[in-house]
PDB file of N, CA and C in Angstrom:
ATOM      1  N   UNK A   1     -13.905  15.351  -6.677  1.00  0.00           N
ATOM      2  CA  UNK A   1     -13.016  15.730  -5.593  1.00  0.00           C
ATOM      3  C   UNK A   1     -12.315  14.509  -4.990  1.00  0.00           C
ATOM      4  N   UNK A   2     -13.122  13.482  -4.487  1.00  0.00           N
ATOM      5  CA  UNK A   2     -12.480  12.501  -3.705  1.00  0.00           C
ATOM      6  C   UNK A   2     -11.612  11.480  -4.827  1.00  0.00           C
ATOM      7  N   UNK A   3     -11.794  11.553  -6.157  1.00  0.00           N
ATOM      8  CA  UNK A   3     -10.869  10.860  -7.558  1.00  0.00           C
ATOM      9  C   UNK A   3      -9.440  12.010  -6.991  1.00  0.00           C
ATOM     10  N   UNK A   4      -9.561  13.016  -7.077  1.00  0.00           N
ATOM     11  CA  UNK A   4      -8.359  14.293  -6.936  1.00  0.00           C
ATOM     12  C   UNK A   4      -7.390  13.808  -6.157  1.00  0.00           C
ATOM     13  N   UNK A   5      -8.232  13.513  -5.011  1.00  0.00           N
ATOM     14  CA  UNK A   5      -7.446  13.065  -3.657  1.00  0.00           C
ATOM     15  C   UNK A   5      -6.896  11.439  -3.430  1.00  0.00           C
ATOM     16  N   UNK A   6      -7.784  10.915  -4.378  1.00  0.00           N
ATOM     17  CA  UNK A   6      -6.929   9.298  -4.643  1.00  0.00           C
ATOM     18  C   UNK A   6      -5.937   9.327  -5.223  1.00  0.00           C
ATOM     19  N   UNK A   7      -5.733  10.450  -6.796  1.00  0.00           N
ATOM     20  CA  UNK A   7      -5.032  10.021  -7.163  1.00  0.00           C
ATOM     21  C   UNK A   7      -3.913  10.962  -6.504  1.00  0.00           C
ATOM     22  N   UNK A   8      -3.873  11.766  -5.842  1.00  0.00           N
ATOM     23  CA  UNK A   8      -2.503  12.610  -5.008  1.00  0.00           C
ATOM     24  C   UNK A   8      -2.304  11.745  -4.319  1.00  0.00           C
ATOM     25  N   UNK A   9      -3.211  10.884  -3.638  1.00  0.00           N
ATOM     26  CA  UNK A   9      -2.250   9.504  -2.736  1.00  0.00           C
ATOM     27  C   UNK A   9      -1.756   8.802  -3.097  1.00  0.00           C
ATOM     28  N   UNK A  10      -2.118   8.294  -4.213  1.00  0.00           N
ATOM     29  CA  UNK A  10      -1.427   6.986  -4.415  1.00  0.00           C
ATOM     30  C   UNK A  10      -0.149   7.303  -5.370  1.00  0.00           C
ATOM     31  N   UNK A  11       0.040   8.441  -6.219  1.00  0.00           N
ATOM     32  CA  UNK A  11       0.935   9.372  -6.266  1.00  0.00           C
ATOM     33  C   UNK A  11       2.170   9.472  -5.884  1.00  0.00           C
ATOM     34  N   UNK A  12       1.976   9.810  -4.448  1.00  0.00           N
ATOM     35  CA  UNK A  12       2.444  10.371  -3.585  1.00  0.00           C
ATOM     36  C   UNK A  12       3.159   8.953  -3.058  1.00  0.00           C
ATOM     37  N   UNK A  13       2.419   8.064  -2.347  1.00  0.00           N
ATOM     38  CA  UNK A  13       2.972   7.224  -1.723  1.00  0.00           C
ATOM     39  C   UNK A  13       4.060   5.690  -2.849  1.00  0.00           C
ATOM     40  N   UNK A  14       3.517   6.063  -4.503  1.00  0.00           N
ATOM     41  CA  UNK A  14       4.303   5.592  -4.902  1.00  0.00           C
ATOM     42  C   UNK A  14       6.084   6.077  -4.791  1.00  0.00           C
ATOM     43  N   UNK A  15       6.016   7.512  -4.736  1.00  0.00           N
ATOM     44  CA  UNK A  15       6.894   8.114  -5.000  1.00  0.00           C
ATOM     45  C   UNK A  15       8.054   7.428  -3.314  1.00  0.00           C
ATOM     46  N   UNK A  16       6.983   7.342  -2.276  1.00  0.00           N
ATOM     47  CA  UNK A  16       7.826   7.541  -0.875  1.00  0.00           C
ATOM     48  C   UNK A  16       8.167   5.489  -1.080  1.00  0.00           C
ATOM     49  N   UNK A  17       7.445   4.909  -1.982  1.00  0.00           N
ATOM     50  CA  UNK A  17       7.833   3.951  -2.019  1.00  0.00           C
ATOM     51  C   UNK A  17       9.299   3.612  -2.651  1.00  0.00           C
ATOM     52  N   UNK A  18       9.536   4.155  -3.526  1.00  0.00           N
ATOM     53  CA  UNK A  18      10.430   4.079  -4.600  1.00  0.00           C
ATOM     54  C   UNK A  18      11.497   4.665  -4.075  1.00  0.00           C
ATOM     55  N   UNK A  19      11.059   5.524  -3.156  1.00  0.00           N
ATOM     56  CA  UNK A  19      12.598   6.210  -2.315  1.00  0.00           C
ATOM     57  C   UNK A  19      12.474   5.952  -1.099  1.00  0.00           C
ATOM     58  N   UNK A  20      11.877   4.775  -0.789  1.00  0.00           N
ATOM     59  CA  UNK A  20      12.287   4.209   0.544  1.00  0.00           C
ATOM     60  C   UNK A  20      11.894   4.923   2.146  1.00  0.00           C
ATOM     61  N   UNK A  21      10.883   6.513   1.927  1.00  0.00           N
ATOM     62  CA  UNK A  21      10.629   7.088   2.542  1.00  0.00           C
ATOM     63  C   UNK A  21       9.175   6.513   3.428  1.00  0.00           C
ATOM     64  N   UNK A  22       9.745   6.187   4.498  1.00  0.00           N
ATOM     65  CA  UNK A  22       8.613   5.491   5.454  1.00  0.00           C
ATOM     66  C   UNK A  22       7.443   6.389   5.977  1.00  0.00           C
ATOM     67  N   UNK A  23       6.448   5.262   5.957  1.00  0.00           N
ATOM     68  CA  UNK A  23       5.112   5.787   6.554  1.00  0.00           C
ATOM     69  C   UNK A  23       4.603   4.044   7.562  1.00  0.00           C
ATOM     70  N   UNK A  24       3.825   4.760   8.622  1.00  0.00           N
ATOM     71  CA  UNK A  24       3.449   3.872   9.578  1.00  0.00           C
ATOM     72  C   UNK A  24       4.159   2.740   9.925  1.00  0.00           C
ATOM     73  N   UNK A  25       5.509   3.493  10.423  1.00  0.00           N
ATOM     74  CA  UNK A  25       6.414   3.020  10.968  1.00  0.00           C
ATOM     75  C   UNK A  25       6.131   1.654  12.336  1.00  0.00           C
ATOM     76  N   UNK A  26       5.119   1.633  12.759  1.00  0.00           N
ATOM     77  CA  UNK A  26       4.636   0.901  13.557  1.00  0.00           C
ATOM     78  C   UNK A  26       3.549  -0.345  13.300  1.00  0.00           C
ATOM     79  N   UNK A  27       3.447  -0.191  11.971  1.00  0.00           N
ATOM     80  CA  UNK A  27       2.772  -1.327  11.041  1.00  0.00           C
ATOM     81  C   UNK A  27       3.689  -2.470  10.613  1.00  0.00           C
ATOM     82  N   UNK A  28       4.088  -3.742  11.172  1.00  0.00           N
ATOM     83  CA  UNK A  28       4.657  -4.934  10.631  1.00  0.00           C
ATOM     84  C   UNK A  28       4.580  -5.073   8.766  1.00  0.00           C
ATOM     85  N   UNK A  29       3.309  -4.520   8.795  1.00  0.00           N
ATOM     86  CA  UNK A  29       3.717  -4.871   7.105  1.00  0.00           C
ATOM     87  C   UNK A  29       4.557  -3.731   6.230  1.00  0.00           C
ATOM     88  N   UNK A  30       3.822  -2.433   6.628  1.00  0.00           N
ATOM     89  CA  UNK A  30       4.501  -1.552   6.067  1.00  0.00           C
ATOM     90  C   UNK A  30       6.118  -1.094   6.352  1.00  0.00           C
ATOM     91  N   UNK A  31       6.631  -1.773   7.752  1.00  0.00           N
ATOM     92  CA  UNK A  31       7.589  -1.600   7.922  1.00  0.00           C
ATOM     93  C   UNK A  31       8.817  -2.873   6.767  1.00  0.00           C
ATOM     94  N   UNK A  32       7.759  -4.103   7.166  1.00  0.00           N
ATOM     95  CA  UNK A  32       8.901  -4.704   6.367  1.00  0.00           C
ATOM     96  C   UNK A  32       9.092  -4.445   4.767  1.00  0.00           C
ATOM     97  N   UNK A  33       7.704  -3.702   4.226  1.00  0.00           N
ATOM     98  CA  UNK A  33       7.947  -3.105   2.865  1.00  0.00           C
ATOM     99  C   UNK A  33       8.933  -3.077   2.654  1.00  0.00           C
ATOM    100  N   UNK A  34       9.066  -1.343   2.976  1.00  0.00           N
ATOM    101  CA  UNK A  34       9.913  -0.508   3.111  1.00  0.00           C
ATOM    102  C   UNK A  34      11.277  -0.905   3.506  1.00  0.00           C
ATOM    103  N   UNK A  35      11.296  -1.927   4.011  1.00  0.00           N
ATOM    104  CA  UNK A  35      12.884  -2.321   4.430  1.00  0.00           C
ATOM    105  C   UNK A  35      13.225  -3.045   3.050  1.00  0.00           C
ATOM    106  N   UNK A  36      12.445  -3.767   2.109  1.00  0.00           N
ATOM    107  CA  UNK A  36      12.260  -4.139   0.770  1.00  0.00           C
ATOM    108  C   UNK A  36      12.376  -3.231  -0.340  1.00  0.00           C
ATOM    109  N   UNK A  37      12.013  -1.787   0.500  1.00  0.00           N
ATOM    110  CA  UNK A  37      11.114  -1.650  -0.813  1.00  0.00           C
ATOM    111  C   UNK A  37      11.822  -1.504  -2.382  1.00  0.00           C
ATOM    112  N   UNK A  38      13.047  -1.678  -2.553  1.00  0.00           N
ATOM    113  CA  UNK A  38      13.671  -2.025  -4.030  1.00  0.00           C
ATOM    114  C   UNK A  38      13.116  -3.634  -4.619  1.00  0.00           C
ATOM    115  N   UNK A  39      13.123  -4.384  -3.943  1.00  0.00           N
ATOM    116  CA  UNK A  39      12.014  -5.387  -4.112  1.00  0.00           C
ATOM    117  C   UNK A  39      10.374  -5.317  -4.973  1.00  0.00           C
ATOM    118  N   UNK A  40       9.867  -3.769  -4.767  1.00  0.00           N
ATOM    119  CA  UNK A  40       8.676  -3.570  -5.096  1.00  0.00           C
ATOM    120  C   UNK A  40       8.348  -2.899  -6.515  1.00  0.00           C
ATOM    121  N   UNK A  41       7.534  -3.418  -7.462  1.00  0.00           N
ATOM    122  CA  UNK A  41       7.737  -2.847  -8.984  1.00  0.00           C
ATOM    123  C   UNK A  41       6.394  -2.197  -8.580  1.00  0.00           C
ATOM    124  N   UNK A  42       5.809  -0.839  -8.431  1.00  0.00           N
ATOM    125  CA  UNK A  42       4.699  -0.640  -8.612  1.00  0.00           C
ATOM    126  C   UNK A  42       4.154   0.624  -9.749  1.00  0.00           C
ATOM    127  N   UNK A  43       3.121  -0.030 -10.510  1.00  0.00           N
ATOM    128  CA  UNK A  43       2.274   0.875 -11.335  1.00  0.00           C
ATOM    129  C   UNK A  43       1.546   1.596 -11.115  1.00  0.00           C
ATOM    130  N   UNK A  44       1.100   2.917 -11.268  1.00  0.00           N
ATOM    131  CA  UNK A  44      -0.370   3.135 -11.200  1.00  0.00           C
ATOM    132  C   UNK A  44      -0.455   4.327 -12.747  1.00  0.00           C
ATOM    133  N   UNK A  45      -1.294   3.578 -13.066  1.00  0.00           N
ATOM    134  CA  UNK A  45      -2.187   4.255 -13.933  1.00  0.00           C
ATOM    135  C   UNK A  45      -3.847   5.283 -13.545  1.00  0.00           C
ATOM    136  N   UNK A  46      -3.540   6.441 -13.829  1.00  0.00           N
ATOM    137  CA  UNK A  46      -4.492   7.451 -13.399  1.00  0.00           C
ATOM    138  C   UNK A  46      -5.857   7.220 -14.150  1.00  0.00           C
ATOM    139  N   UNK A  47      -7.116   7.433 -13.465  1.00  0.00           N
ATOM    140  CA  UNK A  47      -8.253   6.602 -14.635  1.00  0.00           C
ATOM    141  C   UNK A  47      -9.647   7.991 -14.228  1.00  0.00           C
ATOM    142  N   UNK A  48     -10.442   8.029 -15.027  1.00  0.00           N
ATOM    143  CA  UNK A  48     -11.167   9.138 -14.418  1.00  0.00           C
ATOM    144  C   UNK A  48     -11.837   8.804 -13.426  1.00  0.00           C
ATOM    145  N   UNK A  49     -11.959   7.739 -12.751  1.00  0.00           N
ATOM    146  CA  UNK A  49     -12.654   7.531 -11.251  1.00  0.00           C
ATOM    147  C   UNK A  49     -11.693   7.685 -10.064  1.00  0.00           C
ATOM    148  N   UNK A  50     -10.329   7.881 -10.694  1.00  0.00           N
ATOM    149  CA  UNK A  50      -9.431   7.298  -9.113  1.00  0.00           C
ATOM    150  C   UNK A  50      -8.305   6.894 -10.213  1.00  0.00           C
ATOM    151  N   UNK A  51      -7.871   5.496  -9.553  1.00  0.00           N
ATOM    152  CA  UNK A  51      -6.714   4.856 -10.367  1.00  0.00           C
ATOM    153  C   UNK A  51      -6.708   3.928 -10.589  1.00  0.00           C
ATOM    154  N   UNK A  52      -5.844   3.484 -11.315  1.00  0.00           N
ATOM    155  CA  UNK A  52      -5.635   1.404 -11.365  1.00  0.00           C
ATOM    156  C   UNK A  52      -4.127   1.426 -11.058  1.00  0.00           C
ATOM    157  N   UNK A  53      -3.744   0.669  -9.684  1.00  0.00           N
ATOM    158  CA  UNK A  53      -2.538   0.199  -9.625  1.00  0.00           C
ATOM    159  C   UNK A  53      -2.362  -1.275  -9.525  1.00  0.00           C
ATOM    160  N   UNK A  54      -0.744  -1.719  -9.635  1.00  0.00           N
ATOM    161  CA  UNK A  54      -0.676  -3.031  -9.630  1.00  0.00           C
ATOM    162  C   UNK A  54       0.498  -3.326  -9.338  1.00  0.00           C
ATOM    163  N   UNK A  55       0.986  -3.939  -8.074  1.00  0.00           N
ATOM    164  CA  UNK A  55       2.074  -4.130  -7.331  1.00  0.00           C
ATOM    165  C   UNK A  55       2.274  -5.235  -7.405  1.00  0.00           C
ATOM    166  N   UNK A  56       3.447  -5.746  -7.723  1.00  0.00           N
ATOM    167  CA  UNK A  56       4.475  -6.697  -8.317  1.00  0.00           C
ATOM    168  C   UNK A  56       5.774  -6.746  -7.145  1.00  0.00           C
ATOM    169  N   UNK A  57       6.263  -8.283  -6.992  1.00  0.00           N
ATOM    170  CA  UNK A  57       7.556  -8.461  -6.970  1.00  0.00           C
ATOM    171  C   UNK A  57       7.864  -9.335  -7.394  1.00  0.00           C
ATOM    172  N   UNK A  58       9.504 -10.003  -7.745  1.00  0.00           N
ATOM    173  CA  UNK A  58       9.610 -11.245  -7.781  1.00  0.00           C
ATOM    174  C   UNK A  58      10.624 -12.518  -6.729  1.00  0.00           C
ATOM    175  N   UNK A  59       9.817 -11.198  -5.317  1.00  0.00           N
ATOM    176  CA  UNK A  59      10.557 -12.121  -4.430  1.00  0.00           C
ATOM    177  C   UNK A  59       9.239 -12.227  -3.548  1.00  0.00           C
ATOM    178  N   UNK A  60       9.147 -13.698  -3.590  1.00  0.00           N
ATOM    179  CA  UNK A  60       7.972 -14.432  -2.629  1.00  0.00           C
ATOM    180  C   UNK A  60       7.266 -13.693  -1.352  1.00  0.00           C
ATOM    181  N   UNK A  61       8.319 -13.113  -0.386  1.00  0.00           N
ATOM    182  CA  UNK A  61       7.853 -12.852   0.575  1.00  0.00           C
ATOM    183  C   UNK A  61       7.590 -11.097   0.239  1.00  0.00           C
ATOM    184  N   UNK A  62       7.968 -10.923  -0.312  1.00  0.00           N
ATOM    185  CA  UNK A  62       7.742  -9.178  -0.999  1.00  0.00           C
ATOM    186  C   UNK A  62       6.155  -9.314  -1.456  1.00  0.00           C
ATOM    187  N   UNK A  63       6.063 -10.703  -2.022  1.00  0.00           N
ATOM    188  CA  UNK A  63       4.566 -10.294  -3.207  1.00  0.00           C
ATOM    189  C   UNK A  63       3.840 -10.838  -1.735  1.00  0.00           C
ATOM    190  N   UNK A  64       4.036 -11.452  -0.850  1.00  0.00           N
ATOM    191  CA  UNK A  64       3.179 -11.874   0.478  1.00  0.00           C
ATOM    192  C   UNK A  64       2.495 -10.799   0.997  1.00  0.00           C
ATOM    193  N   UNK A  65       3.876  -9.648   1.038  1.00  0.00           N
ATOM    194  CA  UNK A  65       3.442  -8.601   2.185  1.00  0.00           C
ATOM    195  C   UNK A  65       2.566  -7.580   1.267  1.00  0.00           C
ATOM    196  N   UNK A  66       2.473  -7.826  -0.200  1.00  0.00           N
ATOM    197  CA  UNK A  66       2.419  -6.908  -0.808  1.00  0.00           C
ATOM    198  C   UNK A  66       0.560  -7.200  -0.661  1.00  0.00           C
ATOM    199  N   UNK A  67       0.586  -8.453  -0.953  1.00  0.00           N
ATOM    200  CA  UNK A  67      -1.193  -8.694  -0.556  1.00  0.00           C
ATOM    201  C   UNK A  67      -1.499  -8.385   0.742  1.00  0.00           C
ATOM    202  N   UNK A  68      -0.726  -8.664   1.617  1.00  0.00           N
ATOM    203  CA  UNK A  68      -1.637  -8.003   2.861  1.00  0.00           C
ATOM    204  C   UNK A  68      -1.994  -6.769   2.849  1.00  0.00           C
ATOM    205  N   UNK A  69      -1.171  -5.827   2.085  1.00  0.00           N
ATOM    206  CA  UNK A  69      -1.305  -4.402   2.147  1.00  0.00           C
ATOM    207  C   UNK A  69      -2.980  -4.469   1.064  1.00  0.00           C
ATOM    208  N   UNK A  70      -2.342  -5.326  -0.132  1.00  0.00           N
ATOM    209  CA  UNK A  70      -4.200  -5.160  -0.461  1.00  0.00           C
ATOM    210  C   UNK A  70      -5.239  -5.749  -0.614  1.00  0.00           C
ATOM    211  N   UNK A  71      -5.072  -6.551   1.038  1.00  0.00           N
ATOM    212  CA  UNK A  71      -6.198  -6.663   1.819  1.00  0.00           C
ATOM    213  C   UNK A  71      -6.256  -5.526   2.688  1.00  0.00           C
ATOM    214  N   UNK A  72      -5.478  -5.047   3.359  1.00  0.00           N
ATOM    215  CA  UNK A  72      -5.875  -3.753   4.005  1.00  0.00           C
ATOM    216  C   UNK A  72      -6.704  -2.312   3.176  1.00  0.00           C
ATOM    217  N   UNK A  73      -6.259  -2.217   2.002  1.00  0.00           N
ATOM    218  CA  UNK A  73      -6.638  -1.106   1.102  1.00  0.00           C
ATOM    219  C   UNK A  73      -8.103  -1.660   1.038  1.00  0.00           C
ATOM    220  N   UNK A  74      -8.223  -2.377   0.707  1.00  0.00           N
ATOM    221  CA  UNK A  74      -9.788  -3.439   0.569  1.00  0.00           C
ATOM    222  C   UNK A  74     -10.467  -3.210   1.395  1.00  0.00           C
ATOM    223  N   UNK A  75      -9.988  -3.585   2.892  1.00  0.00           N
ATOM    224  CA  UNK A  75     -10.781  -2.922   4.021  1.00  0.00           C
ATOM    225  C   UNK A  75     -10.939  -1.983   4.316  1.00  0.00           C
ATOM    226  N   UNK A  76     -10.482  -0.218   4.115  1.00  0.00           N
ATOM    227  CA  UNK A  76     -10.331   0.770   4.281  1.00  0.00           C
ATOM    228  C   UNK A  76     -11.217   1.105   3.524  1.00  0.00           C
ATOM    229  N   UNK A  77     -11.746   0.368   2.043  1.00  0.00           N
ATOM    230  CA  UNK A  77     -12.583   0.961   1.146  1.00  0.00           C
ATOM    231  C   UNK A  77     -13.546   0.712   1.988  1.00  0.00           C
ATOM    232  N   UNK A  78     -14.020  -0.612   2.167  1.00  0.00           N
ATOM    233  CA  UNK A  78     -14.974  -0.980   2.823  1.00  0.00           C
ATOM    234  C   UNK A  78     -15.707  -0.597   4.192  1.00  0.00           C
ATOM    235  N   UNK A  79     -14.888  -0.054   4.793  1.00  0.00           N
ATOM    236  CA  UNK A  79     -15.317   0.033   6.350  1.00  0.00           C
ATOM    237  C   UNK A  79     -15.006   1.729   6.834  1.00  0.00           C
ATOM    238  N   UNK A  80     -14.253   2.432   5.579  1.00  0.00           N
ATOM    239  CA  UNK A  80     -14.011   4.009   5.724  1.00  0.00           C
ATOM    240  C   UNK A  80     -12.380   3.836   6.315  1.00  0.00           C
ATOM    241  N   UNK A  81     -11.673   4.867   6.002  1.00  0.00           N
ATOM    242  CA  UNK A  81     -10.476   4.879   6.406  1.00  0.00           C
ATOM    243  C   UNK A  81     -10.368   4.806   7.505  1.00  0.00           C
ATOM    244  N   UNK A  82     -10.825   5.309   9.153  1.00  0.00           N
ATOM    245  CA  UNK A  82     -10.303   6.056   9.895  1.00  0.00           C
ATOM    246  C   UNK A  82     -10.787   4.548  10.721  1.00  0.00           C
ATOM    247  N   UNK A  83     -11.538   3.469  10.443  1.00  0.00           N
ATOM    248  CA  UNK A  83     -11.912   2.159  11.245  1.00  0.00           C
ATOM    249  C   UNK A  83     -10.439   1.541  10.728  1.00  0.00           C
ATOM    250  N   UNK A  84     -10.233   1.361   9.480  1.00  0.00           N
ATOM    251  CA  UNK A  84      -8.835   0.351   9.070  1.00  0.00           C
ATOM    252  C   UNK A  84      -7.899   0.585   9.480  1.00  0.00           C
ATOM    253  N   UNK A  85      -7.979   1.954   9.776  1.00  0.00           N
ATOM    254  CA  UNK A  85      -6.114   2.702   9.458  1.00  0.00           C
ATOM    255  C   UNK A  85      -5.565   2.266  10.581  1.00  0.00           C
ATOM    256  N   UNK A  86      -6.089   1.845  11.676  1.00  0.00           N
ATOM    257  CA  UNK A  86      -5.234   2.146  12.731  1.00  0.00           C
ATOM    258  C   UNK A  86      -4.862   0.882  13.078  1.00  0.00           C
ATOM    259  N   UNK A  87      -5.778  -0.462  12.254  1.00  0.00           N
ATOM    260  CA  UNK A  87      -5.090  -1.849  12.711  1.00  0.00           C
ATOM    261  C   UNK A  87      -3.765  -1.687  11.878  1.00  0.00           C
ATOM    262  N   UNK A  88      -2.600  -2.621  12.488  1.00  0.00           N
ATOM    263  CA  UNK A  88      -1.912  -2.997  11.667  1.00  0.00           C
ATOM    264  C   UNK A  88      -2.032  -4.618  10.859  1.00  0.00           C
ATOM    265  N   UNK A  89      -1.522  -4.223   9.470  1.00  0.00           N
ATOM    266  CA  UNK A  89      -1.325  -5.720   8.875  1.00  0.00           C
ATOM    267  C   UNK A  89      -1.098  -6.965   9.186  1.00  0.00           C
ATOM    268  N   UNK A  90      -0.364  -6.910  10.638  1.00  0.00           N
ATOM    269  CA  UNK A  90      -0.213  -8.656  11.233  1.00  0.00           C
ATOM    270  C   UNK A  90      -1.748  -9.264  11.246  1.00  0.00           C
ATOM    271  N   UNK A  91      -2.471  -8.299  11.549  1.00  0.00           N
ATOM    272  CA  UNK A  91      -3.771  -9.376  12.030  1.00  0.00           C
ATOM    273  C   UNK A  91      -3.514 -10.205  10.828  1.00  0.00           C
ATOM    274  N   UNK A  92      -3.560 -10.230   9.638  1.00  0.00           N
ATOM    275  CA  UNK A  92      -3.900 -10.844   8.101  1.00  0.00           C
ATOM    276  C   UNK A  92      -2.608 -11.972   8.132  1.00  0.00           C
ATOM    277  N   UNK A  93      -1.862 -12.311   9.347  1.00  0.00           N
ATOM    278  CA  UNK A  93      -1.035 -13.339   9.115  1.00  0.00           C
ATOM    279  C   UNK A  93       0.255 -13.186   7.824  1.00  0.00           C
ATOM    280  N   UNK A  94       0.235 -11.960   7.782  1.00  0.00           N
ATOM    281  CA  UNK A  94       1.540 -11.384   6.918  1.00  0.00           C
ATOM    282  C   UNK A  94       2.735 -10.850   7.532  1.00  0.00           C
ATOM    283  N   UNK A  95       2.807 -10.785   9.104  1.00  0.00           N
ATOM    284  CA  UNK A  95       3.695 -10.209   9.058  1.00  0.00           C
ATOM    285  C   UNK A  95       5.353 -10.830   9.808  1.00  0.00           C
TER     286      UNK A  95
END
C-alpha cells in the first residue's frame, strides 16, 4: 500500500514539475524551483518497493536547490512526514 502511494506521488509531482504547477508556495526552495523549473531534468523509475528518482540540472544554482529538496525528502523519511513538512528549506542554507 504505502509503495502505491509513493509511487502516485512522486508521479504526480513529477508531472506538476514539468508543467510548472506549484506546490508549497511558501517554501523558499520549492518556490524558487518552480520559478526554474525548465531548468530541472527529473527521472523516476518505478521499483517494487517505491521508486528510484534522480534530479539533475545543469545550472549550478538549480542542482543547489535541488539538494536541499533532498535533504528535506531525507528528513521526512526519517522523522515521518507531518514533523518535516511544515519546515521550509531555508533552514538547509539553500534558499
Amino acid at each position: 500500500m504505502r509503495a502505491t502511494l509513493i509511487k502516485d506521488h512522486t508521479l504526480a509531482m513529477k508531472d506538476r514539475v514539468e508543467s510548472g504547477a506549484r506546490v508549497r508556495t511558501w517554501d523558499p526552495v520549492f518556490r524558487e524551483l518552480f520559478d526554474g523549473h525548465a531548468k530541472v531534468k527529473l527521472e523516476v523509475v518505478l521499483t517494487e518497493k517505491g521508486v528510484s528518482i534522480v534530479e539533475t540540472s545543469d545550472d549550478p544554482e538549480t542542482l543547489r536547490l535541488l539538494k536541499s529538496h533532498s535533504a528535506g525528502v531525507t528528513d521526512m523519511v526519517r522523522e515521518g512526514g507531518r514533523a518535516s513538512a511544515a519546515r521550509d528549506g531555508s533552514r538547509l542554507g539553500f534558499s
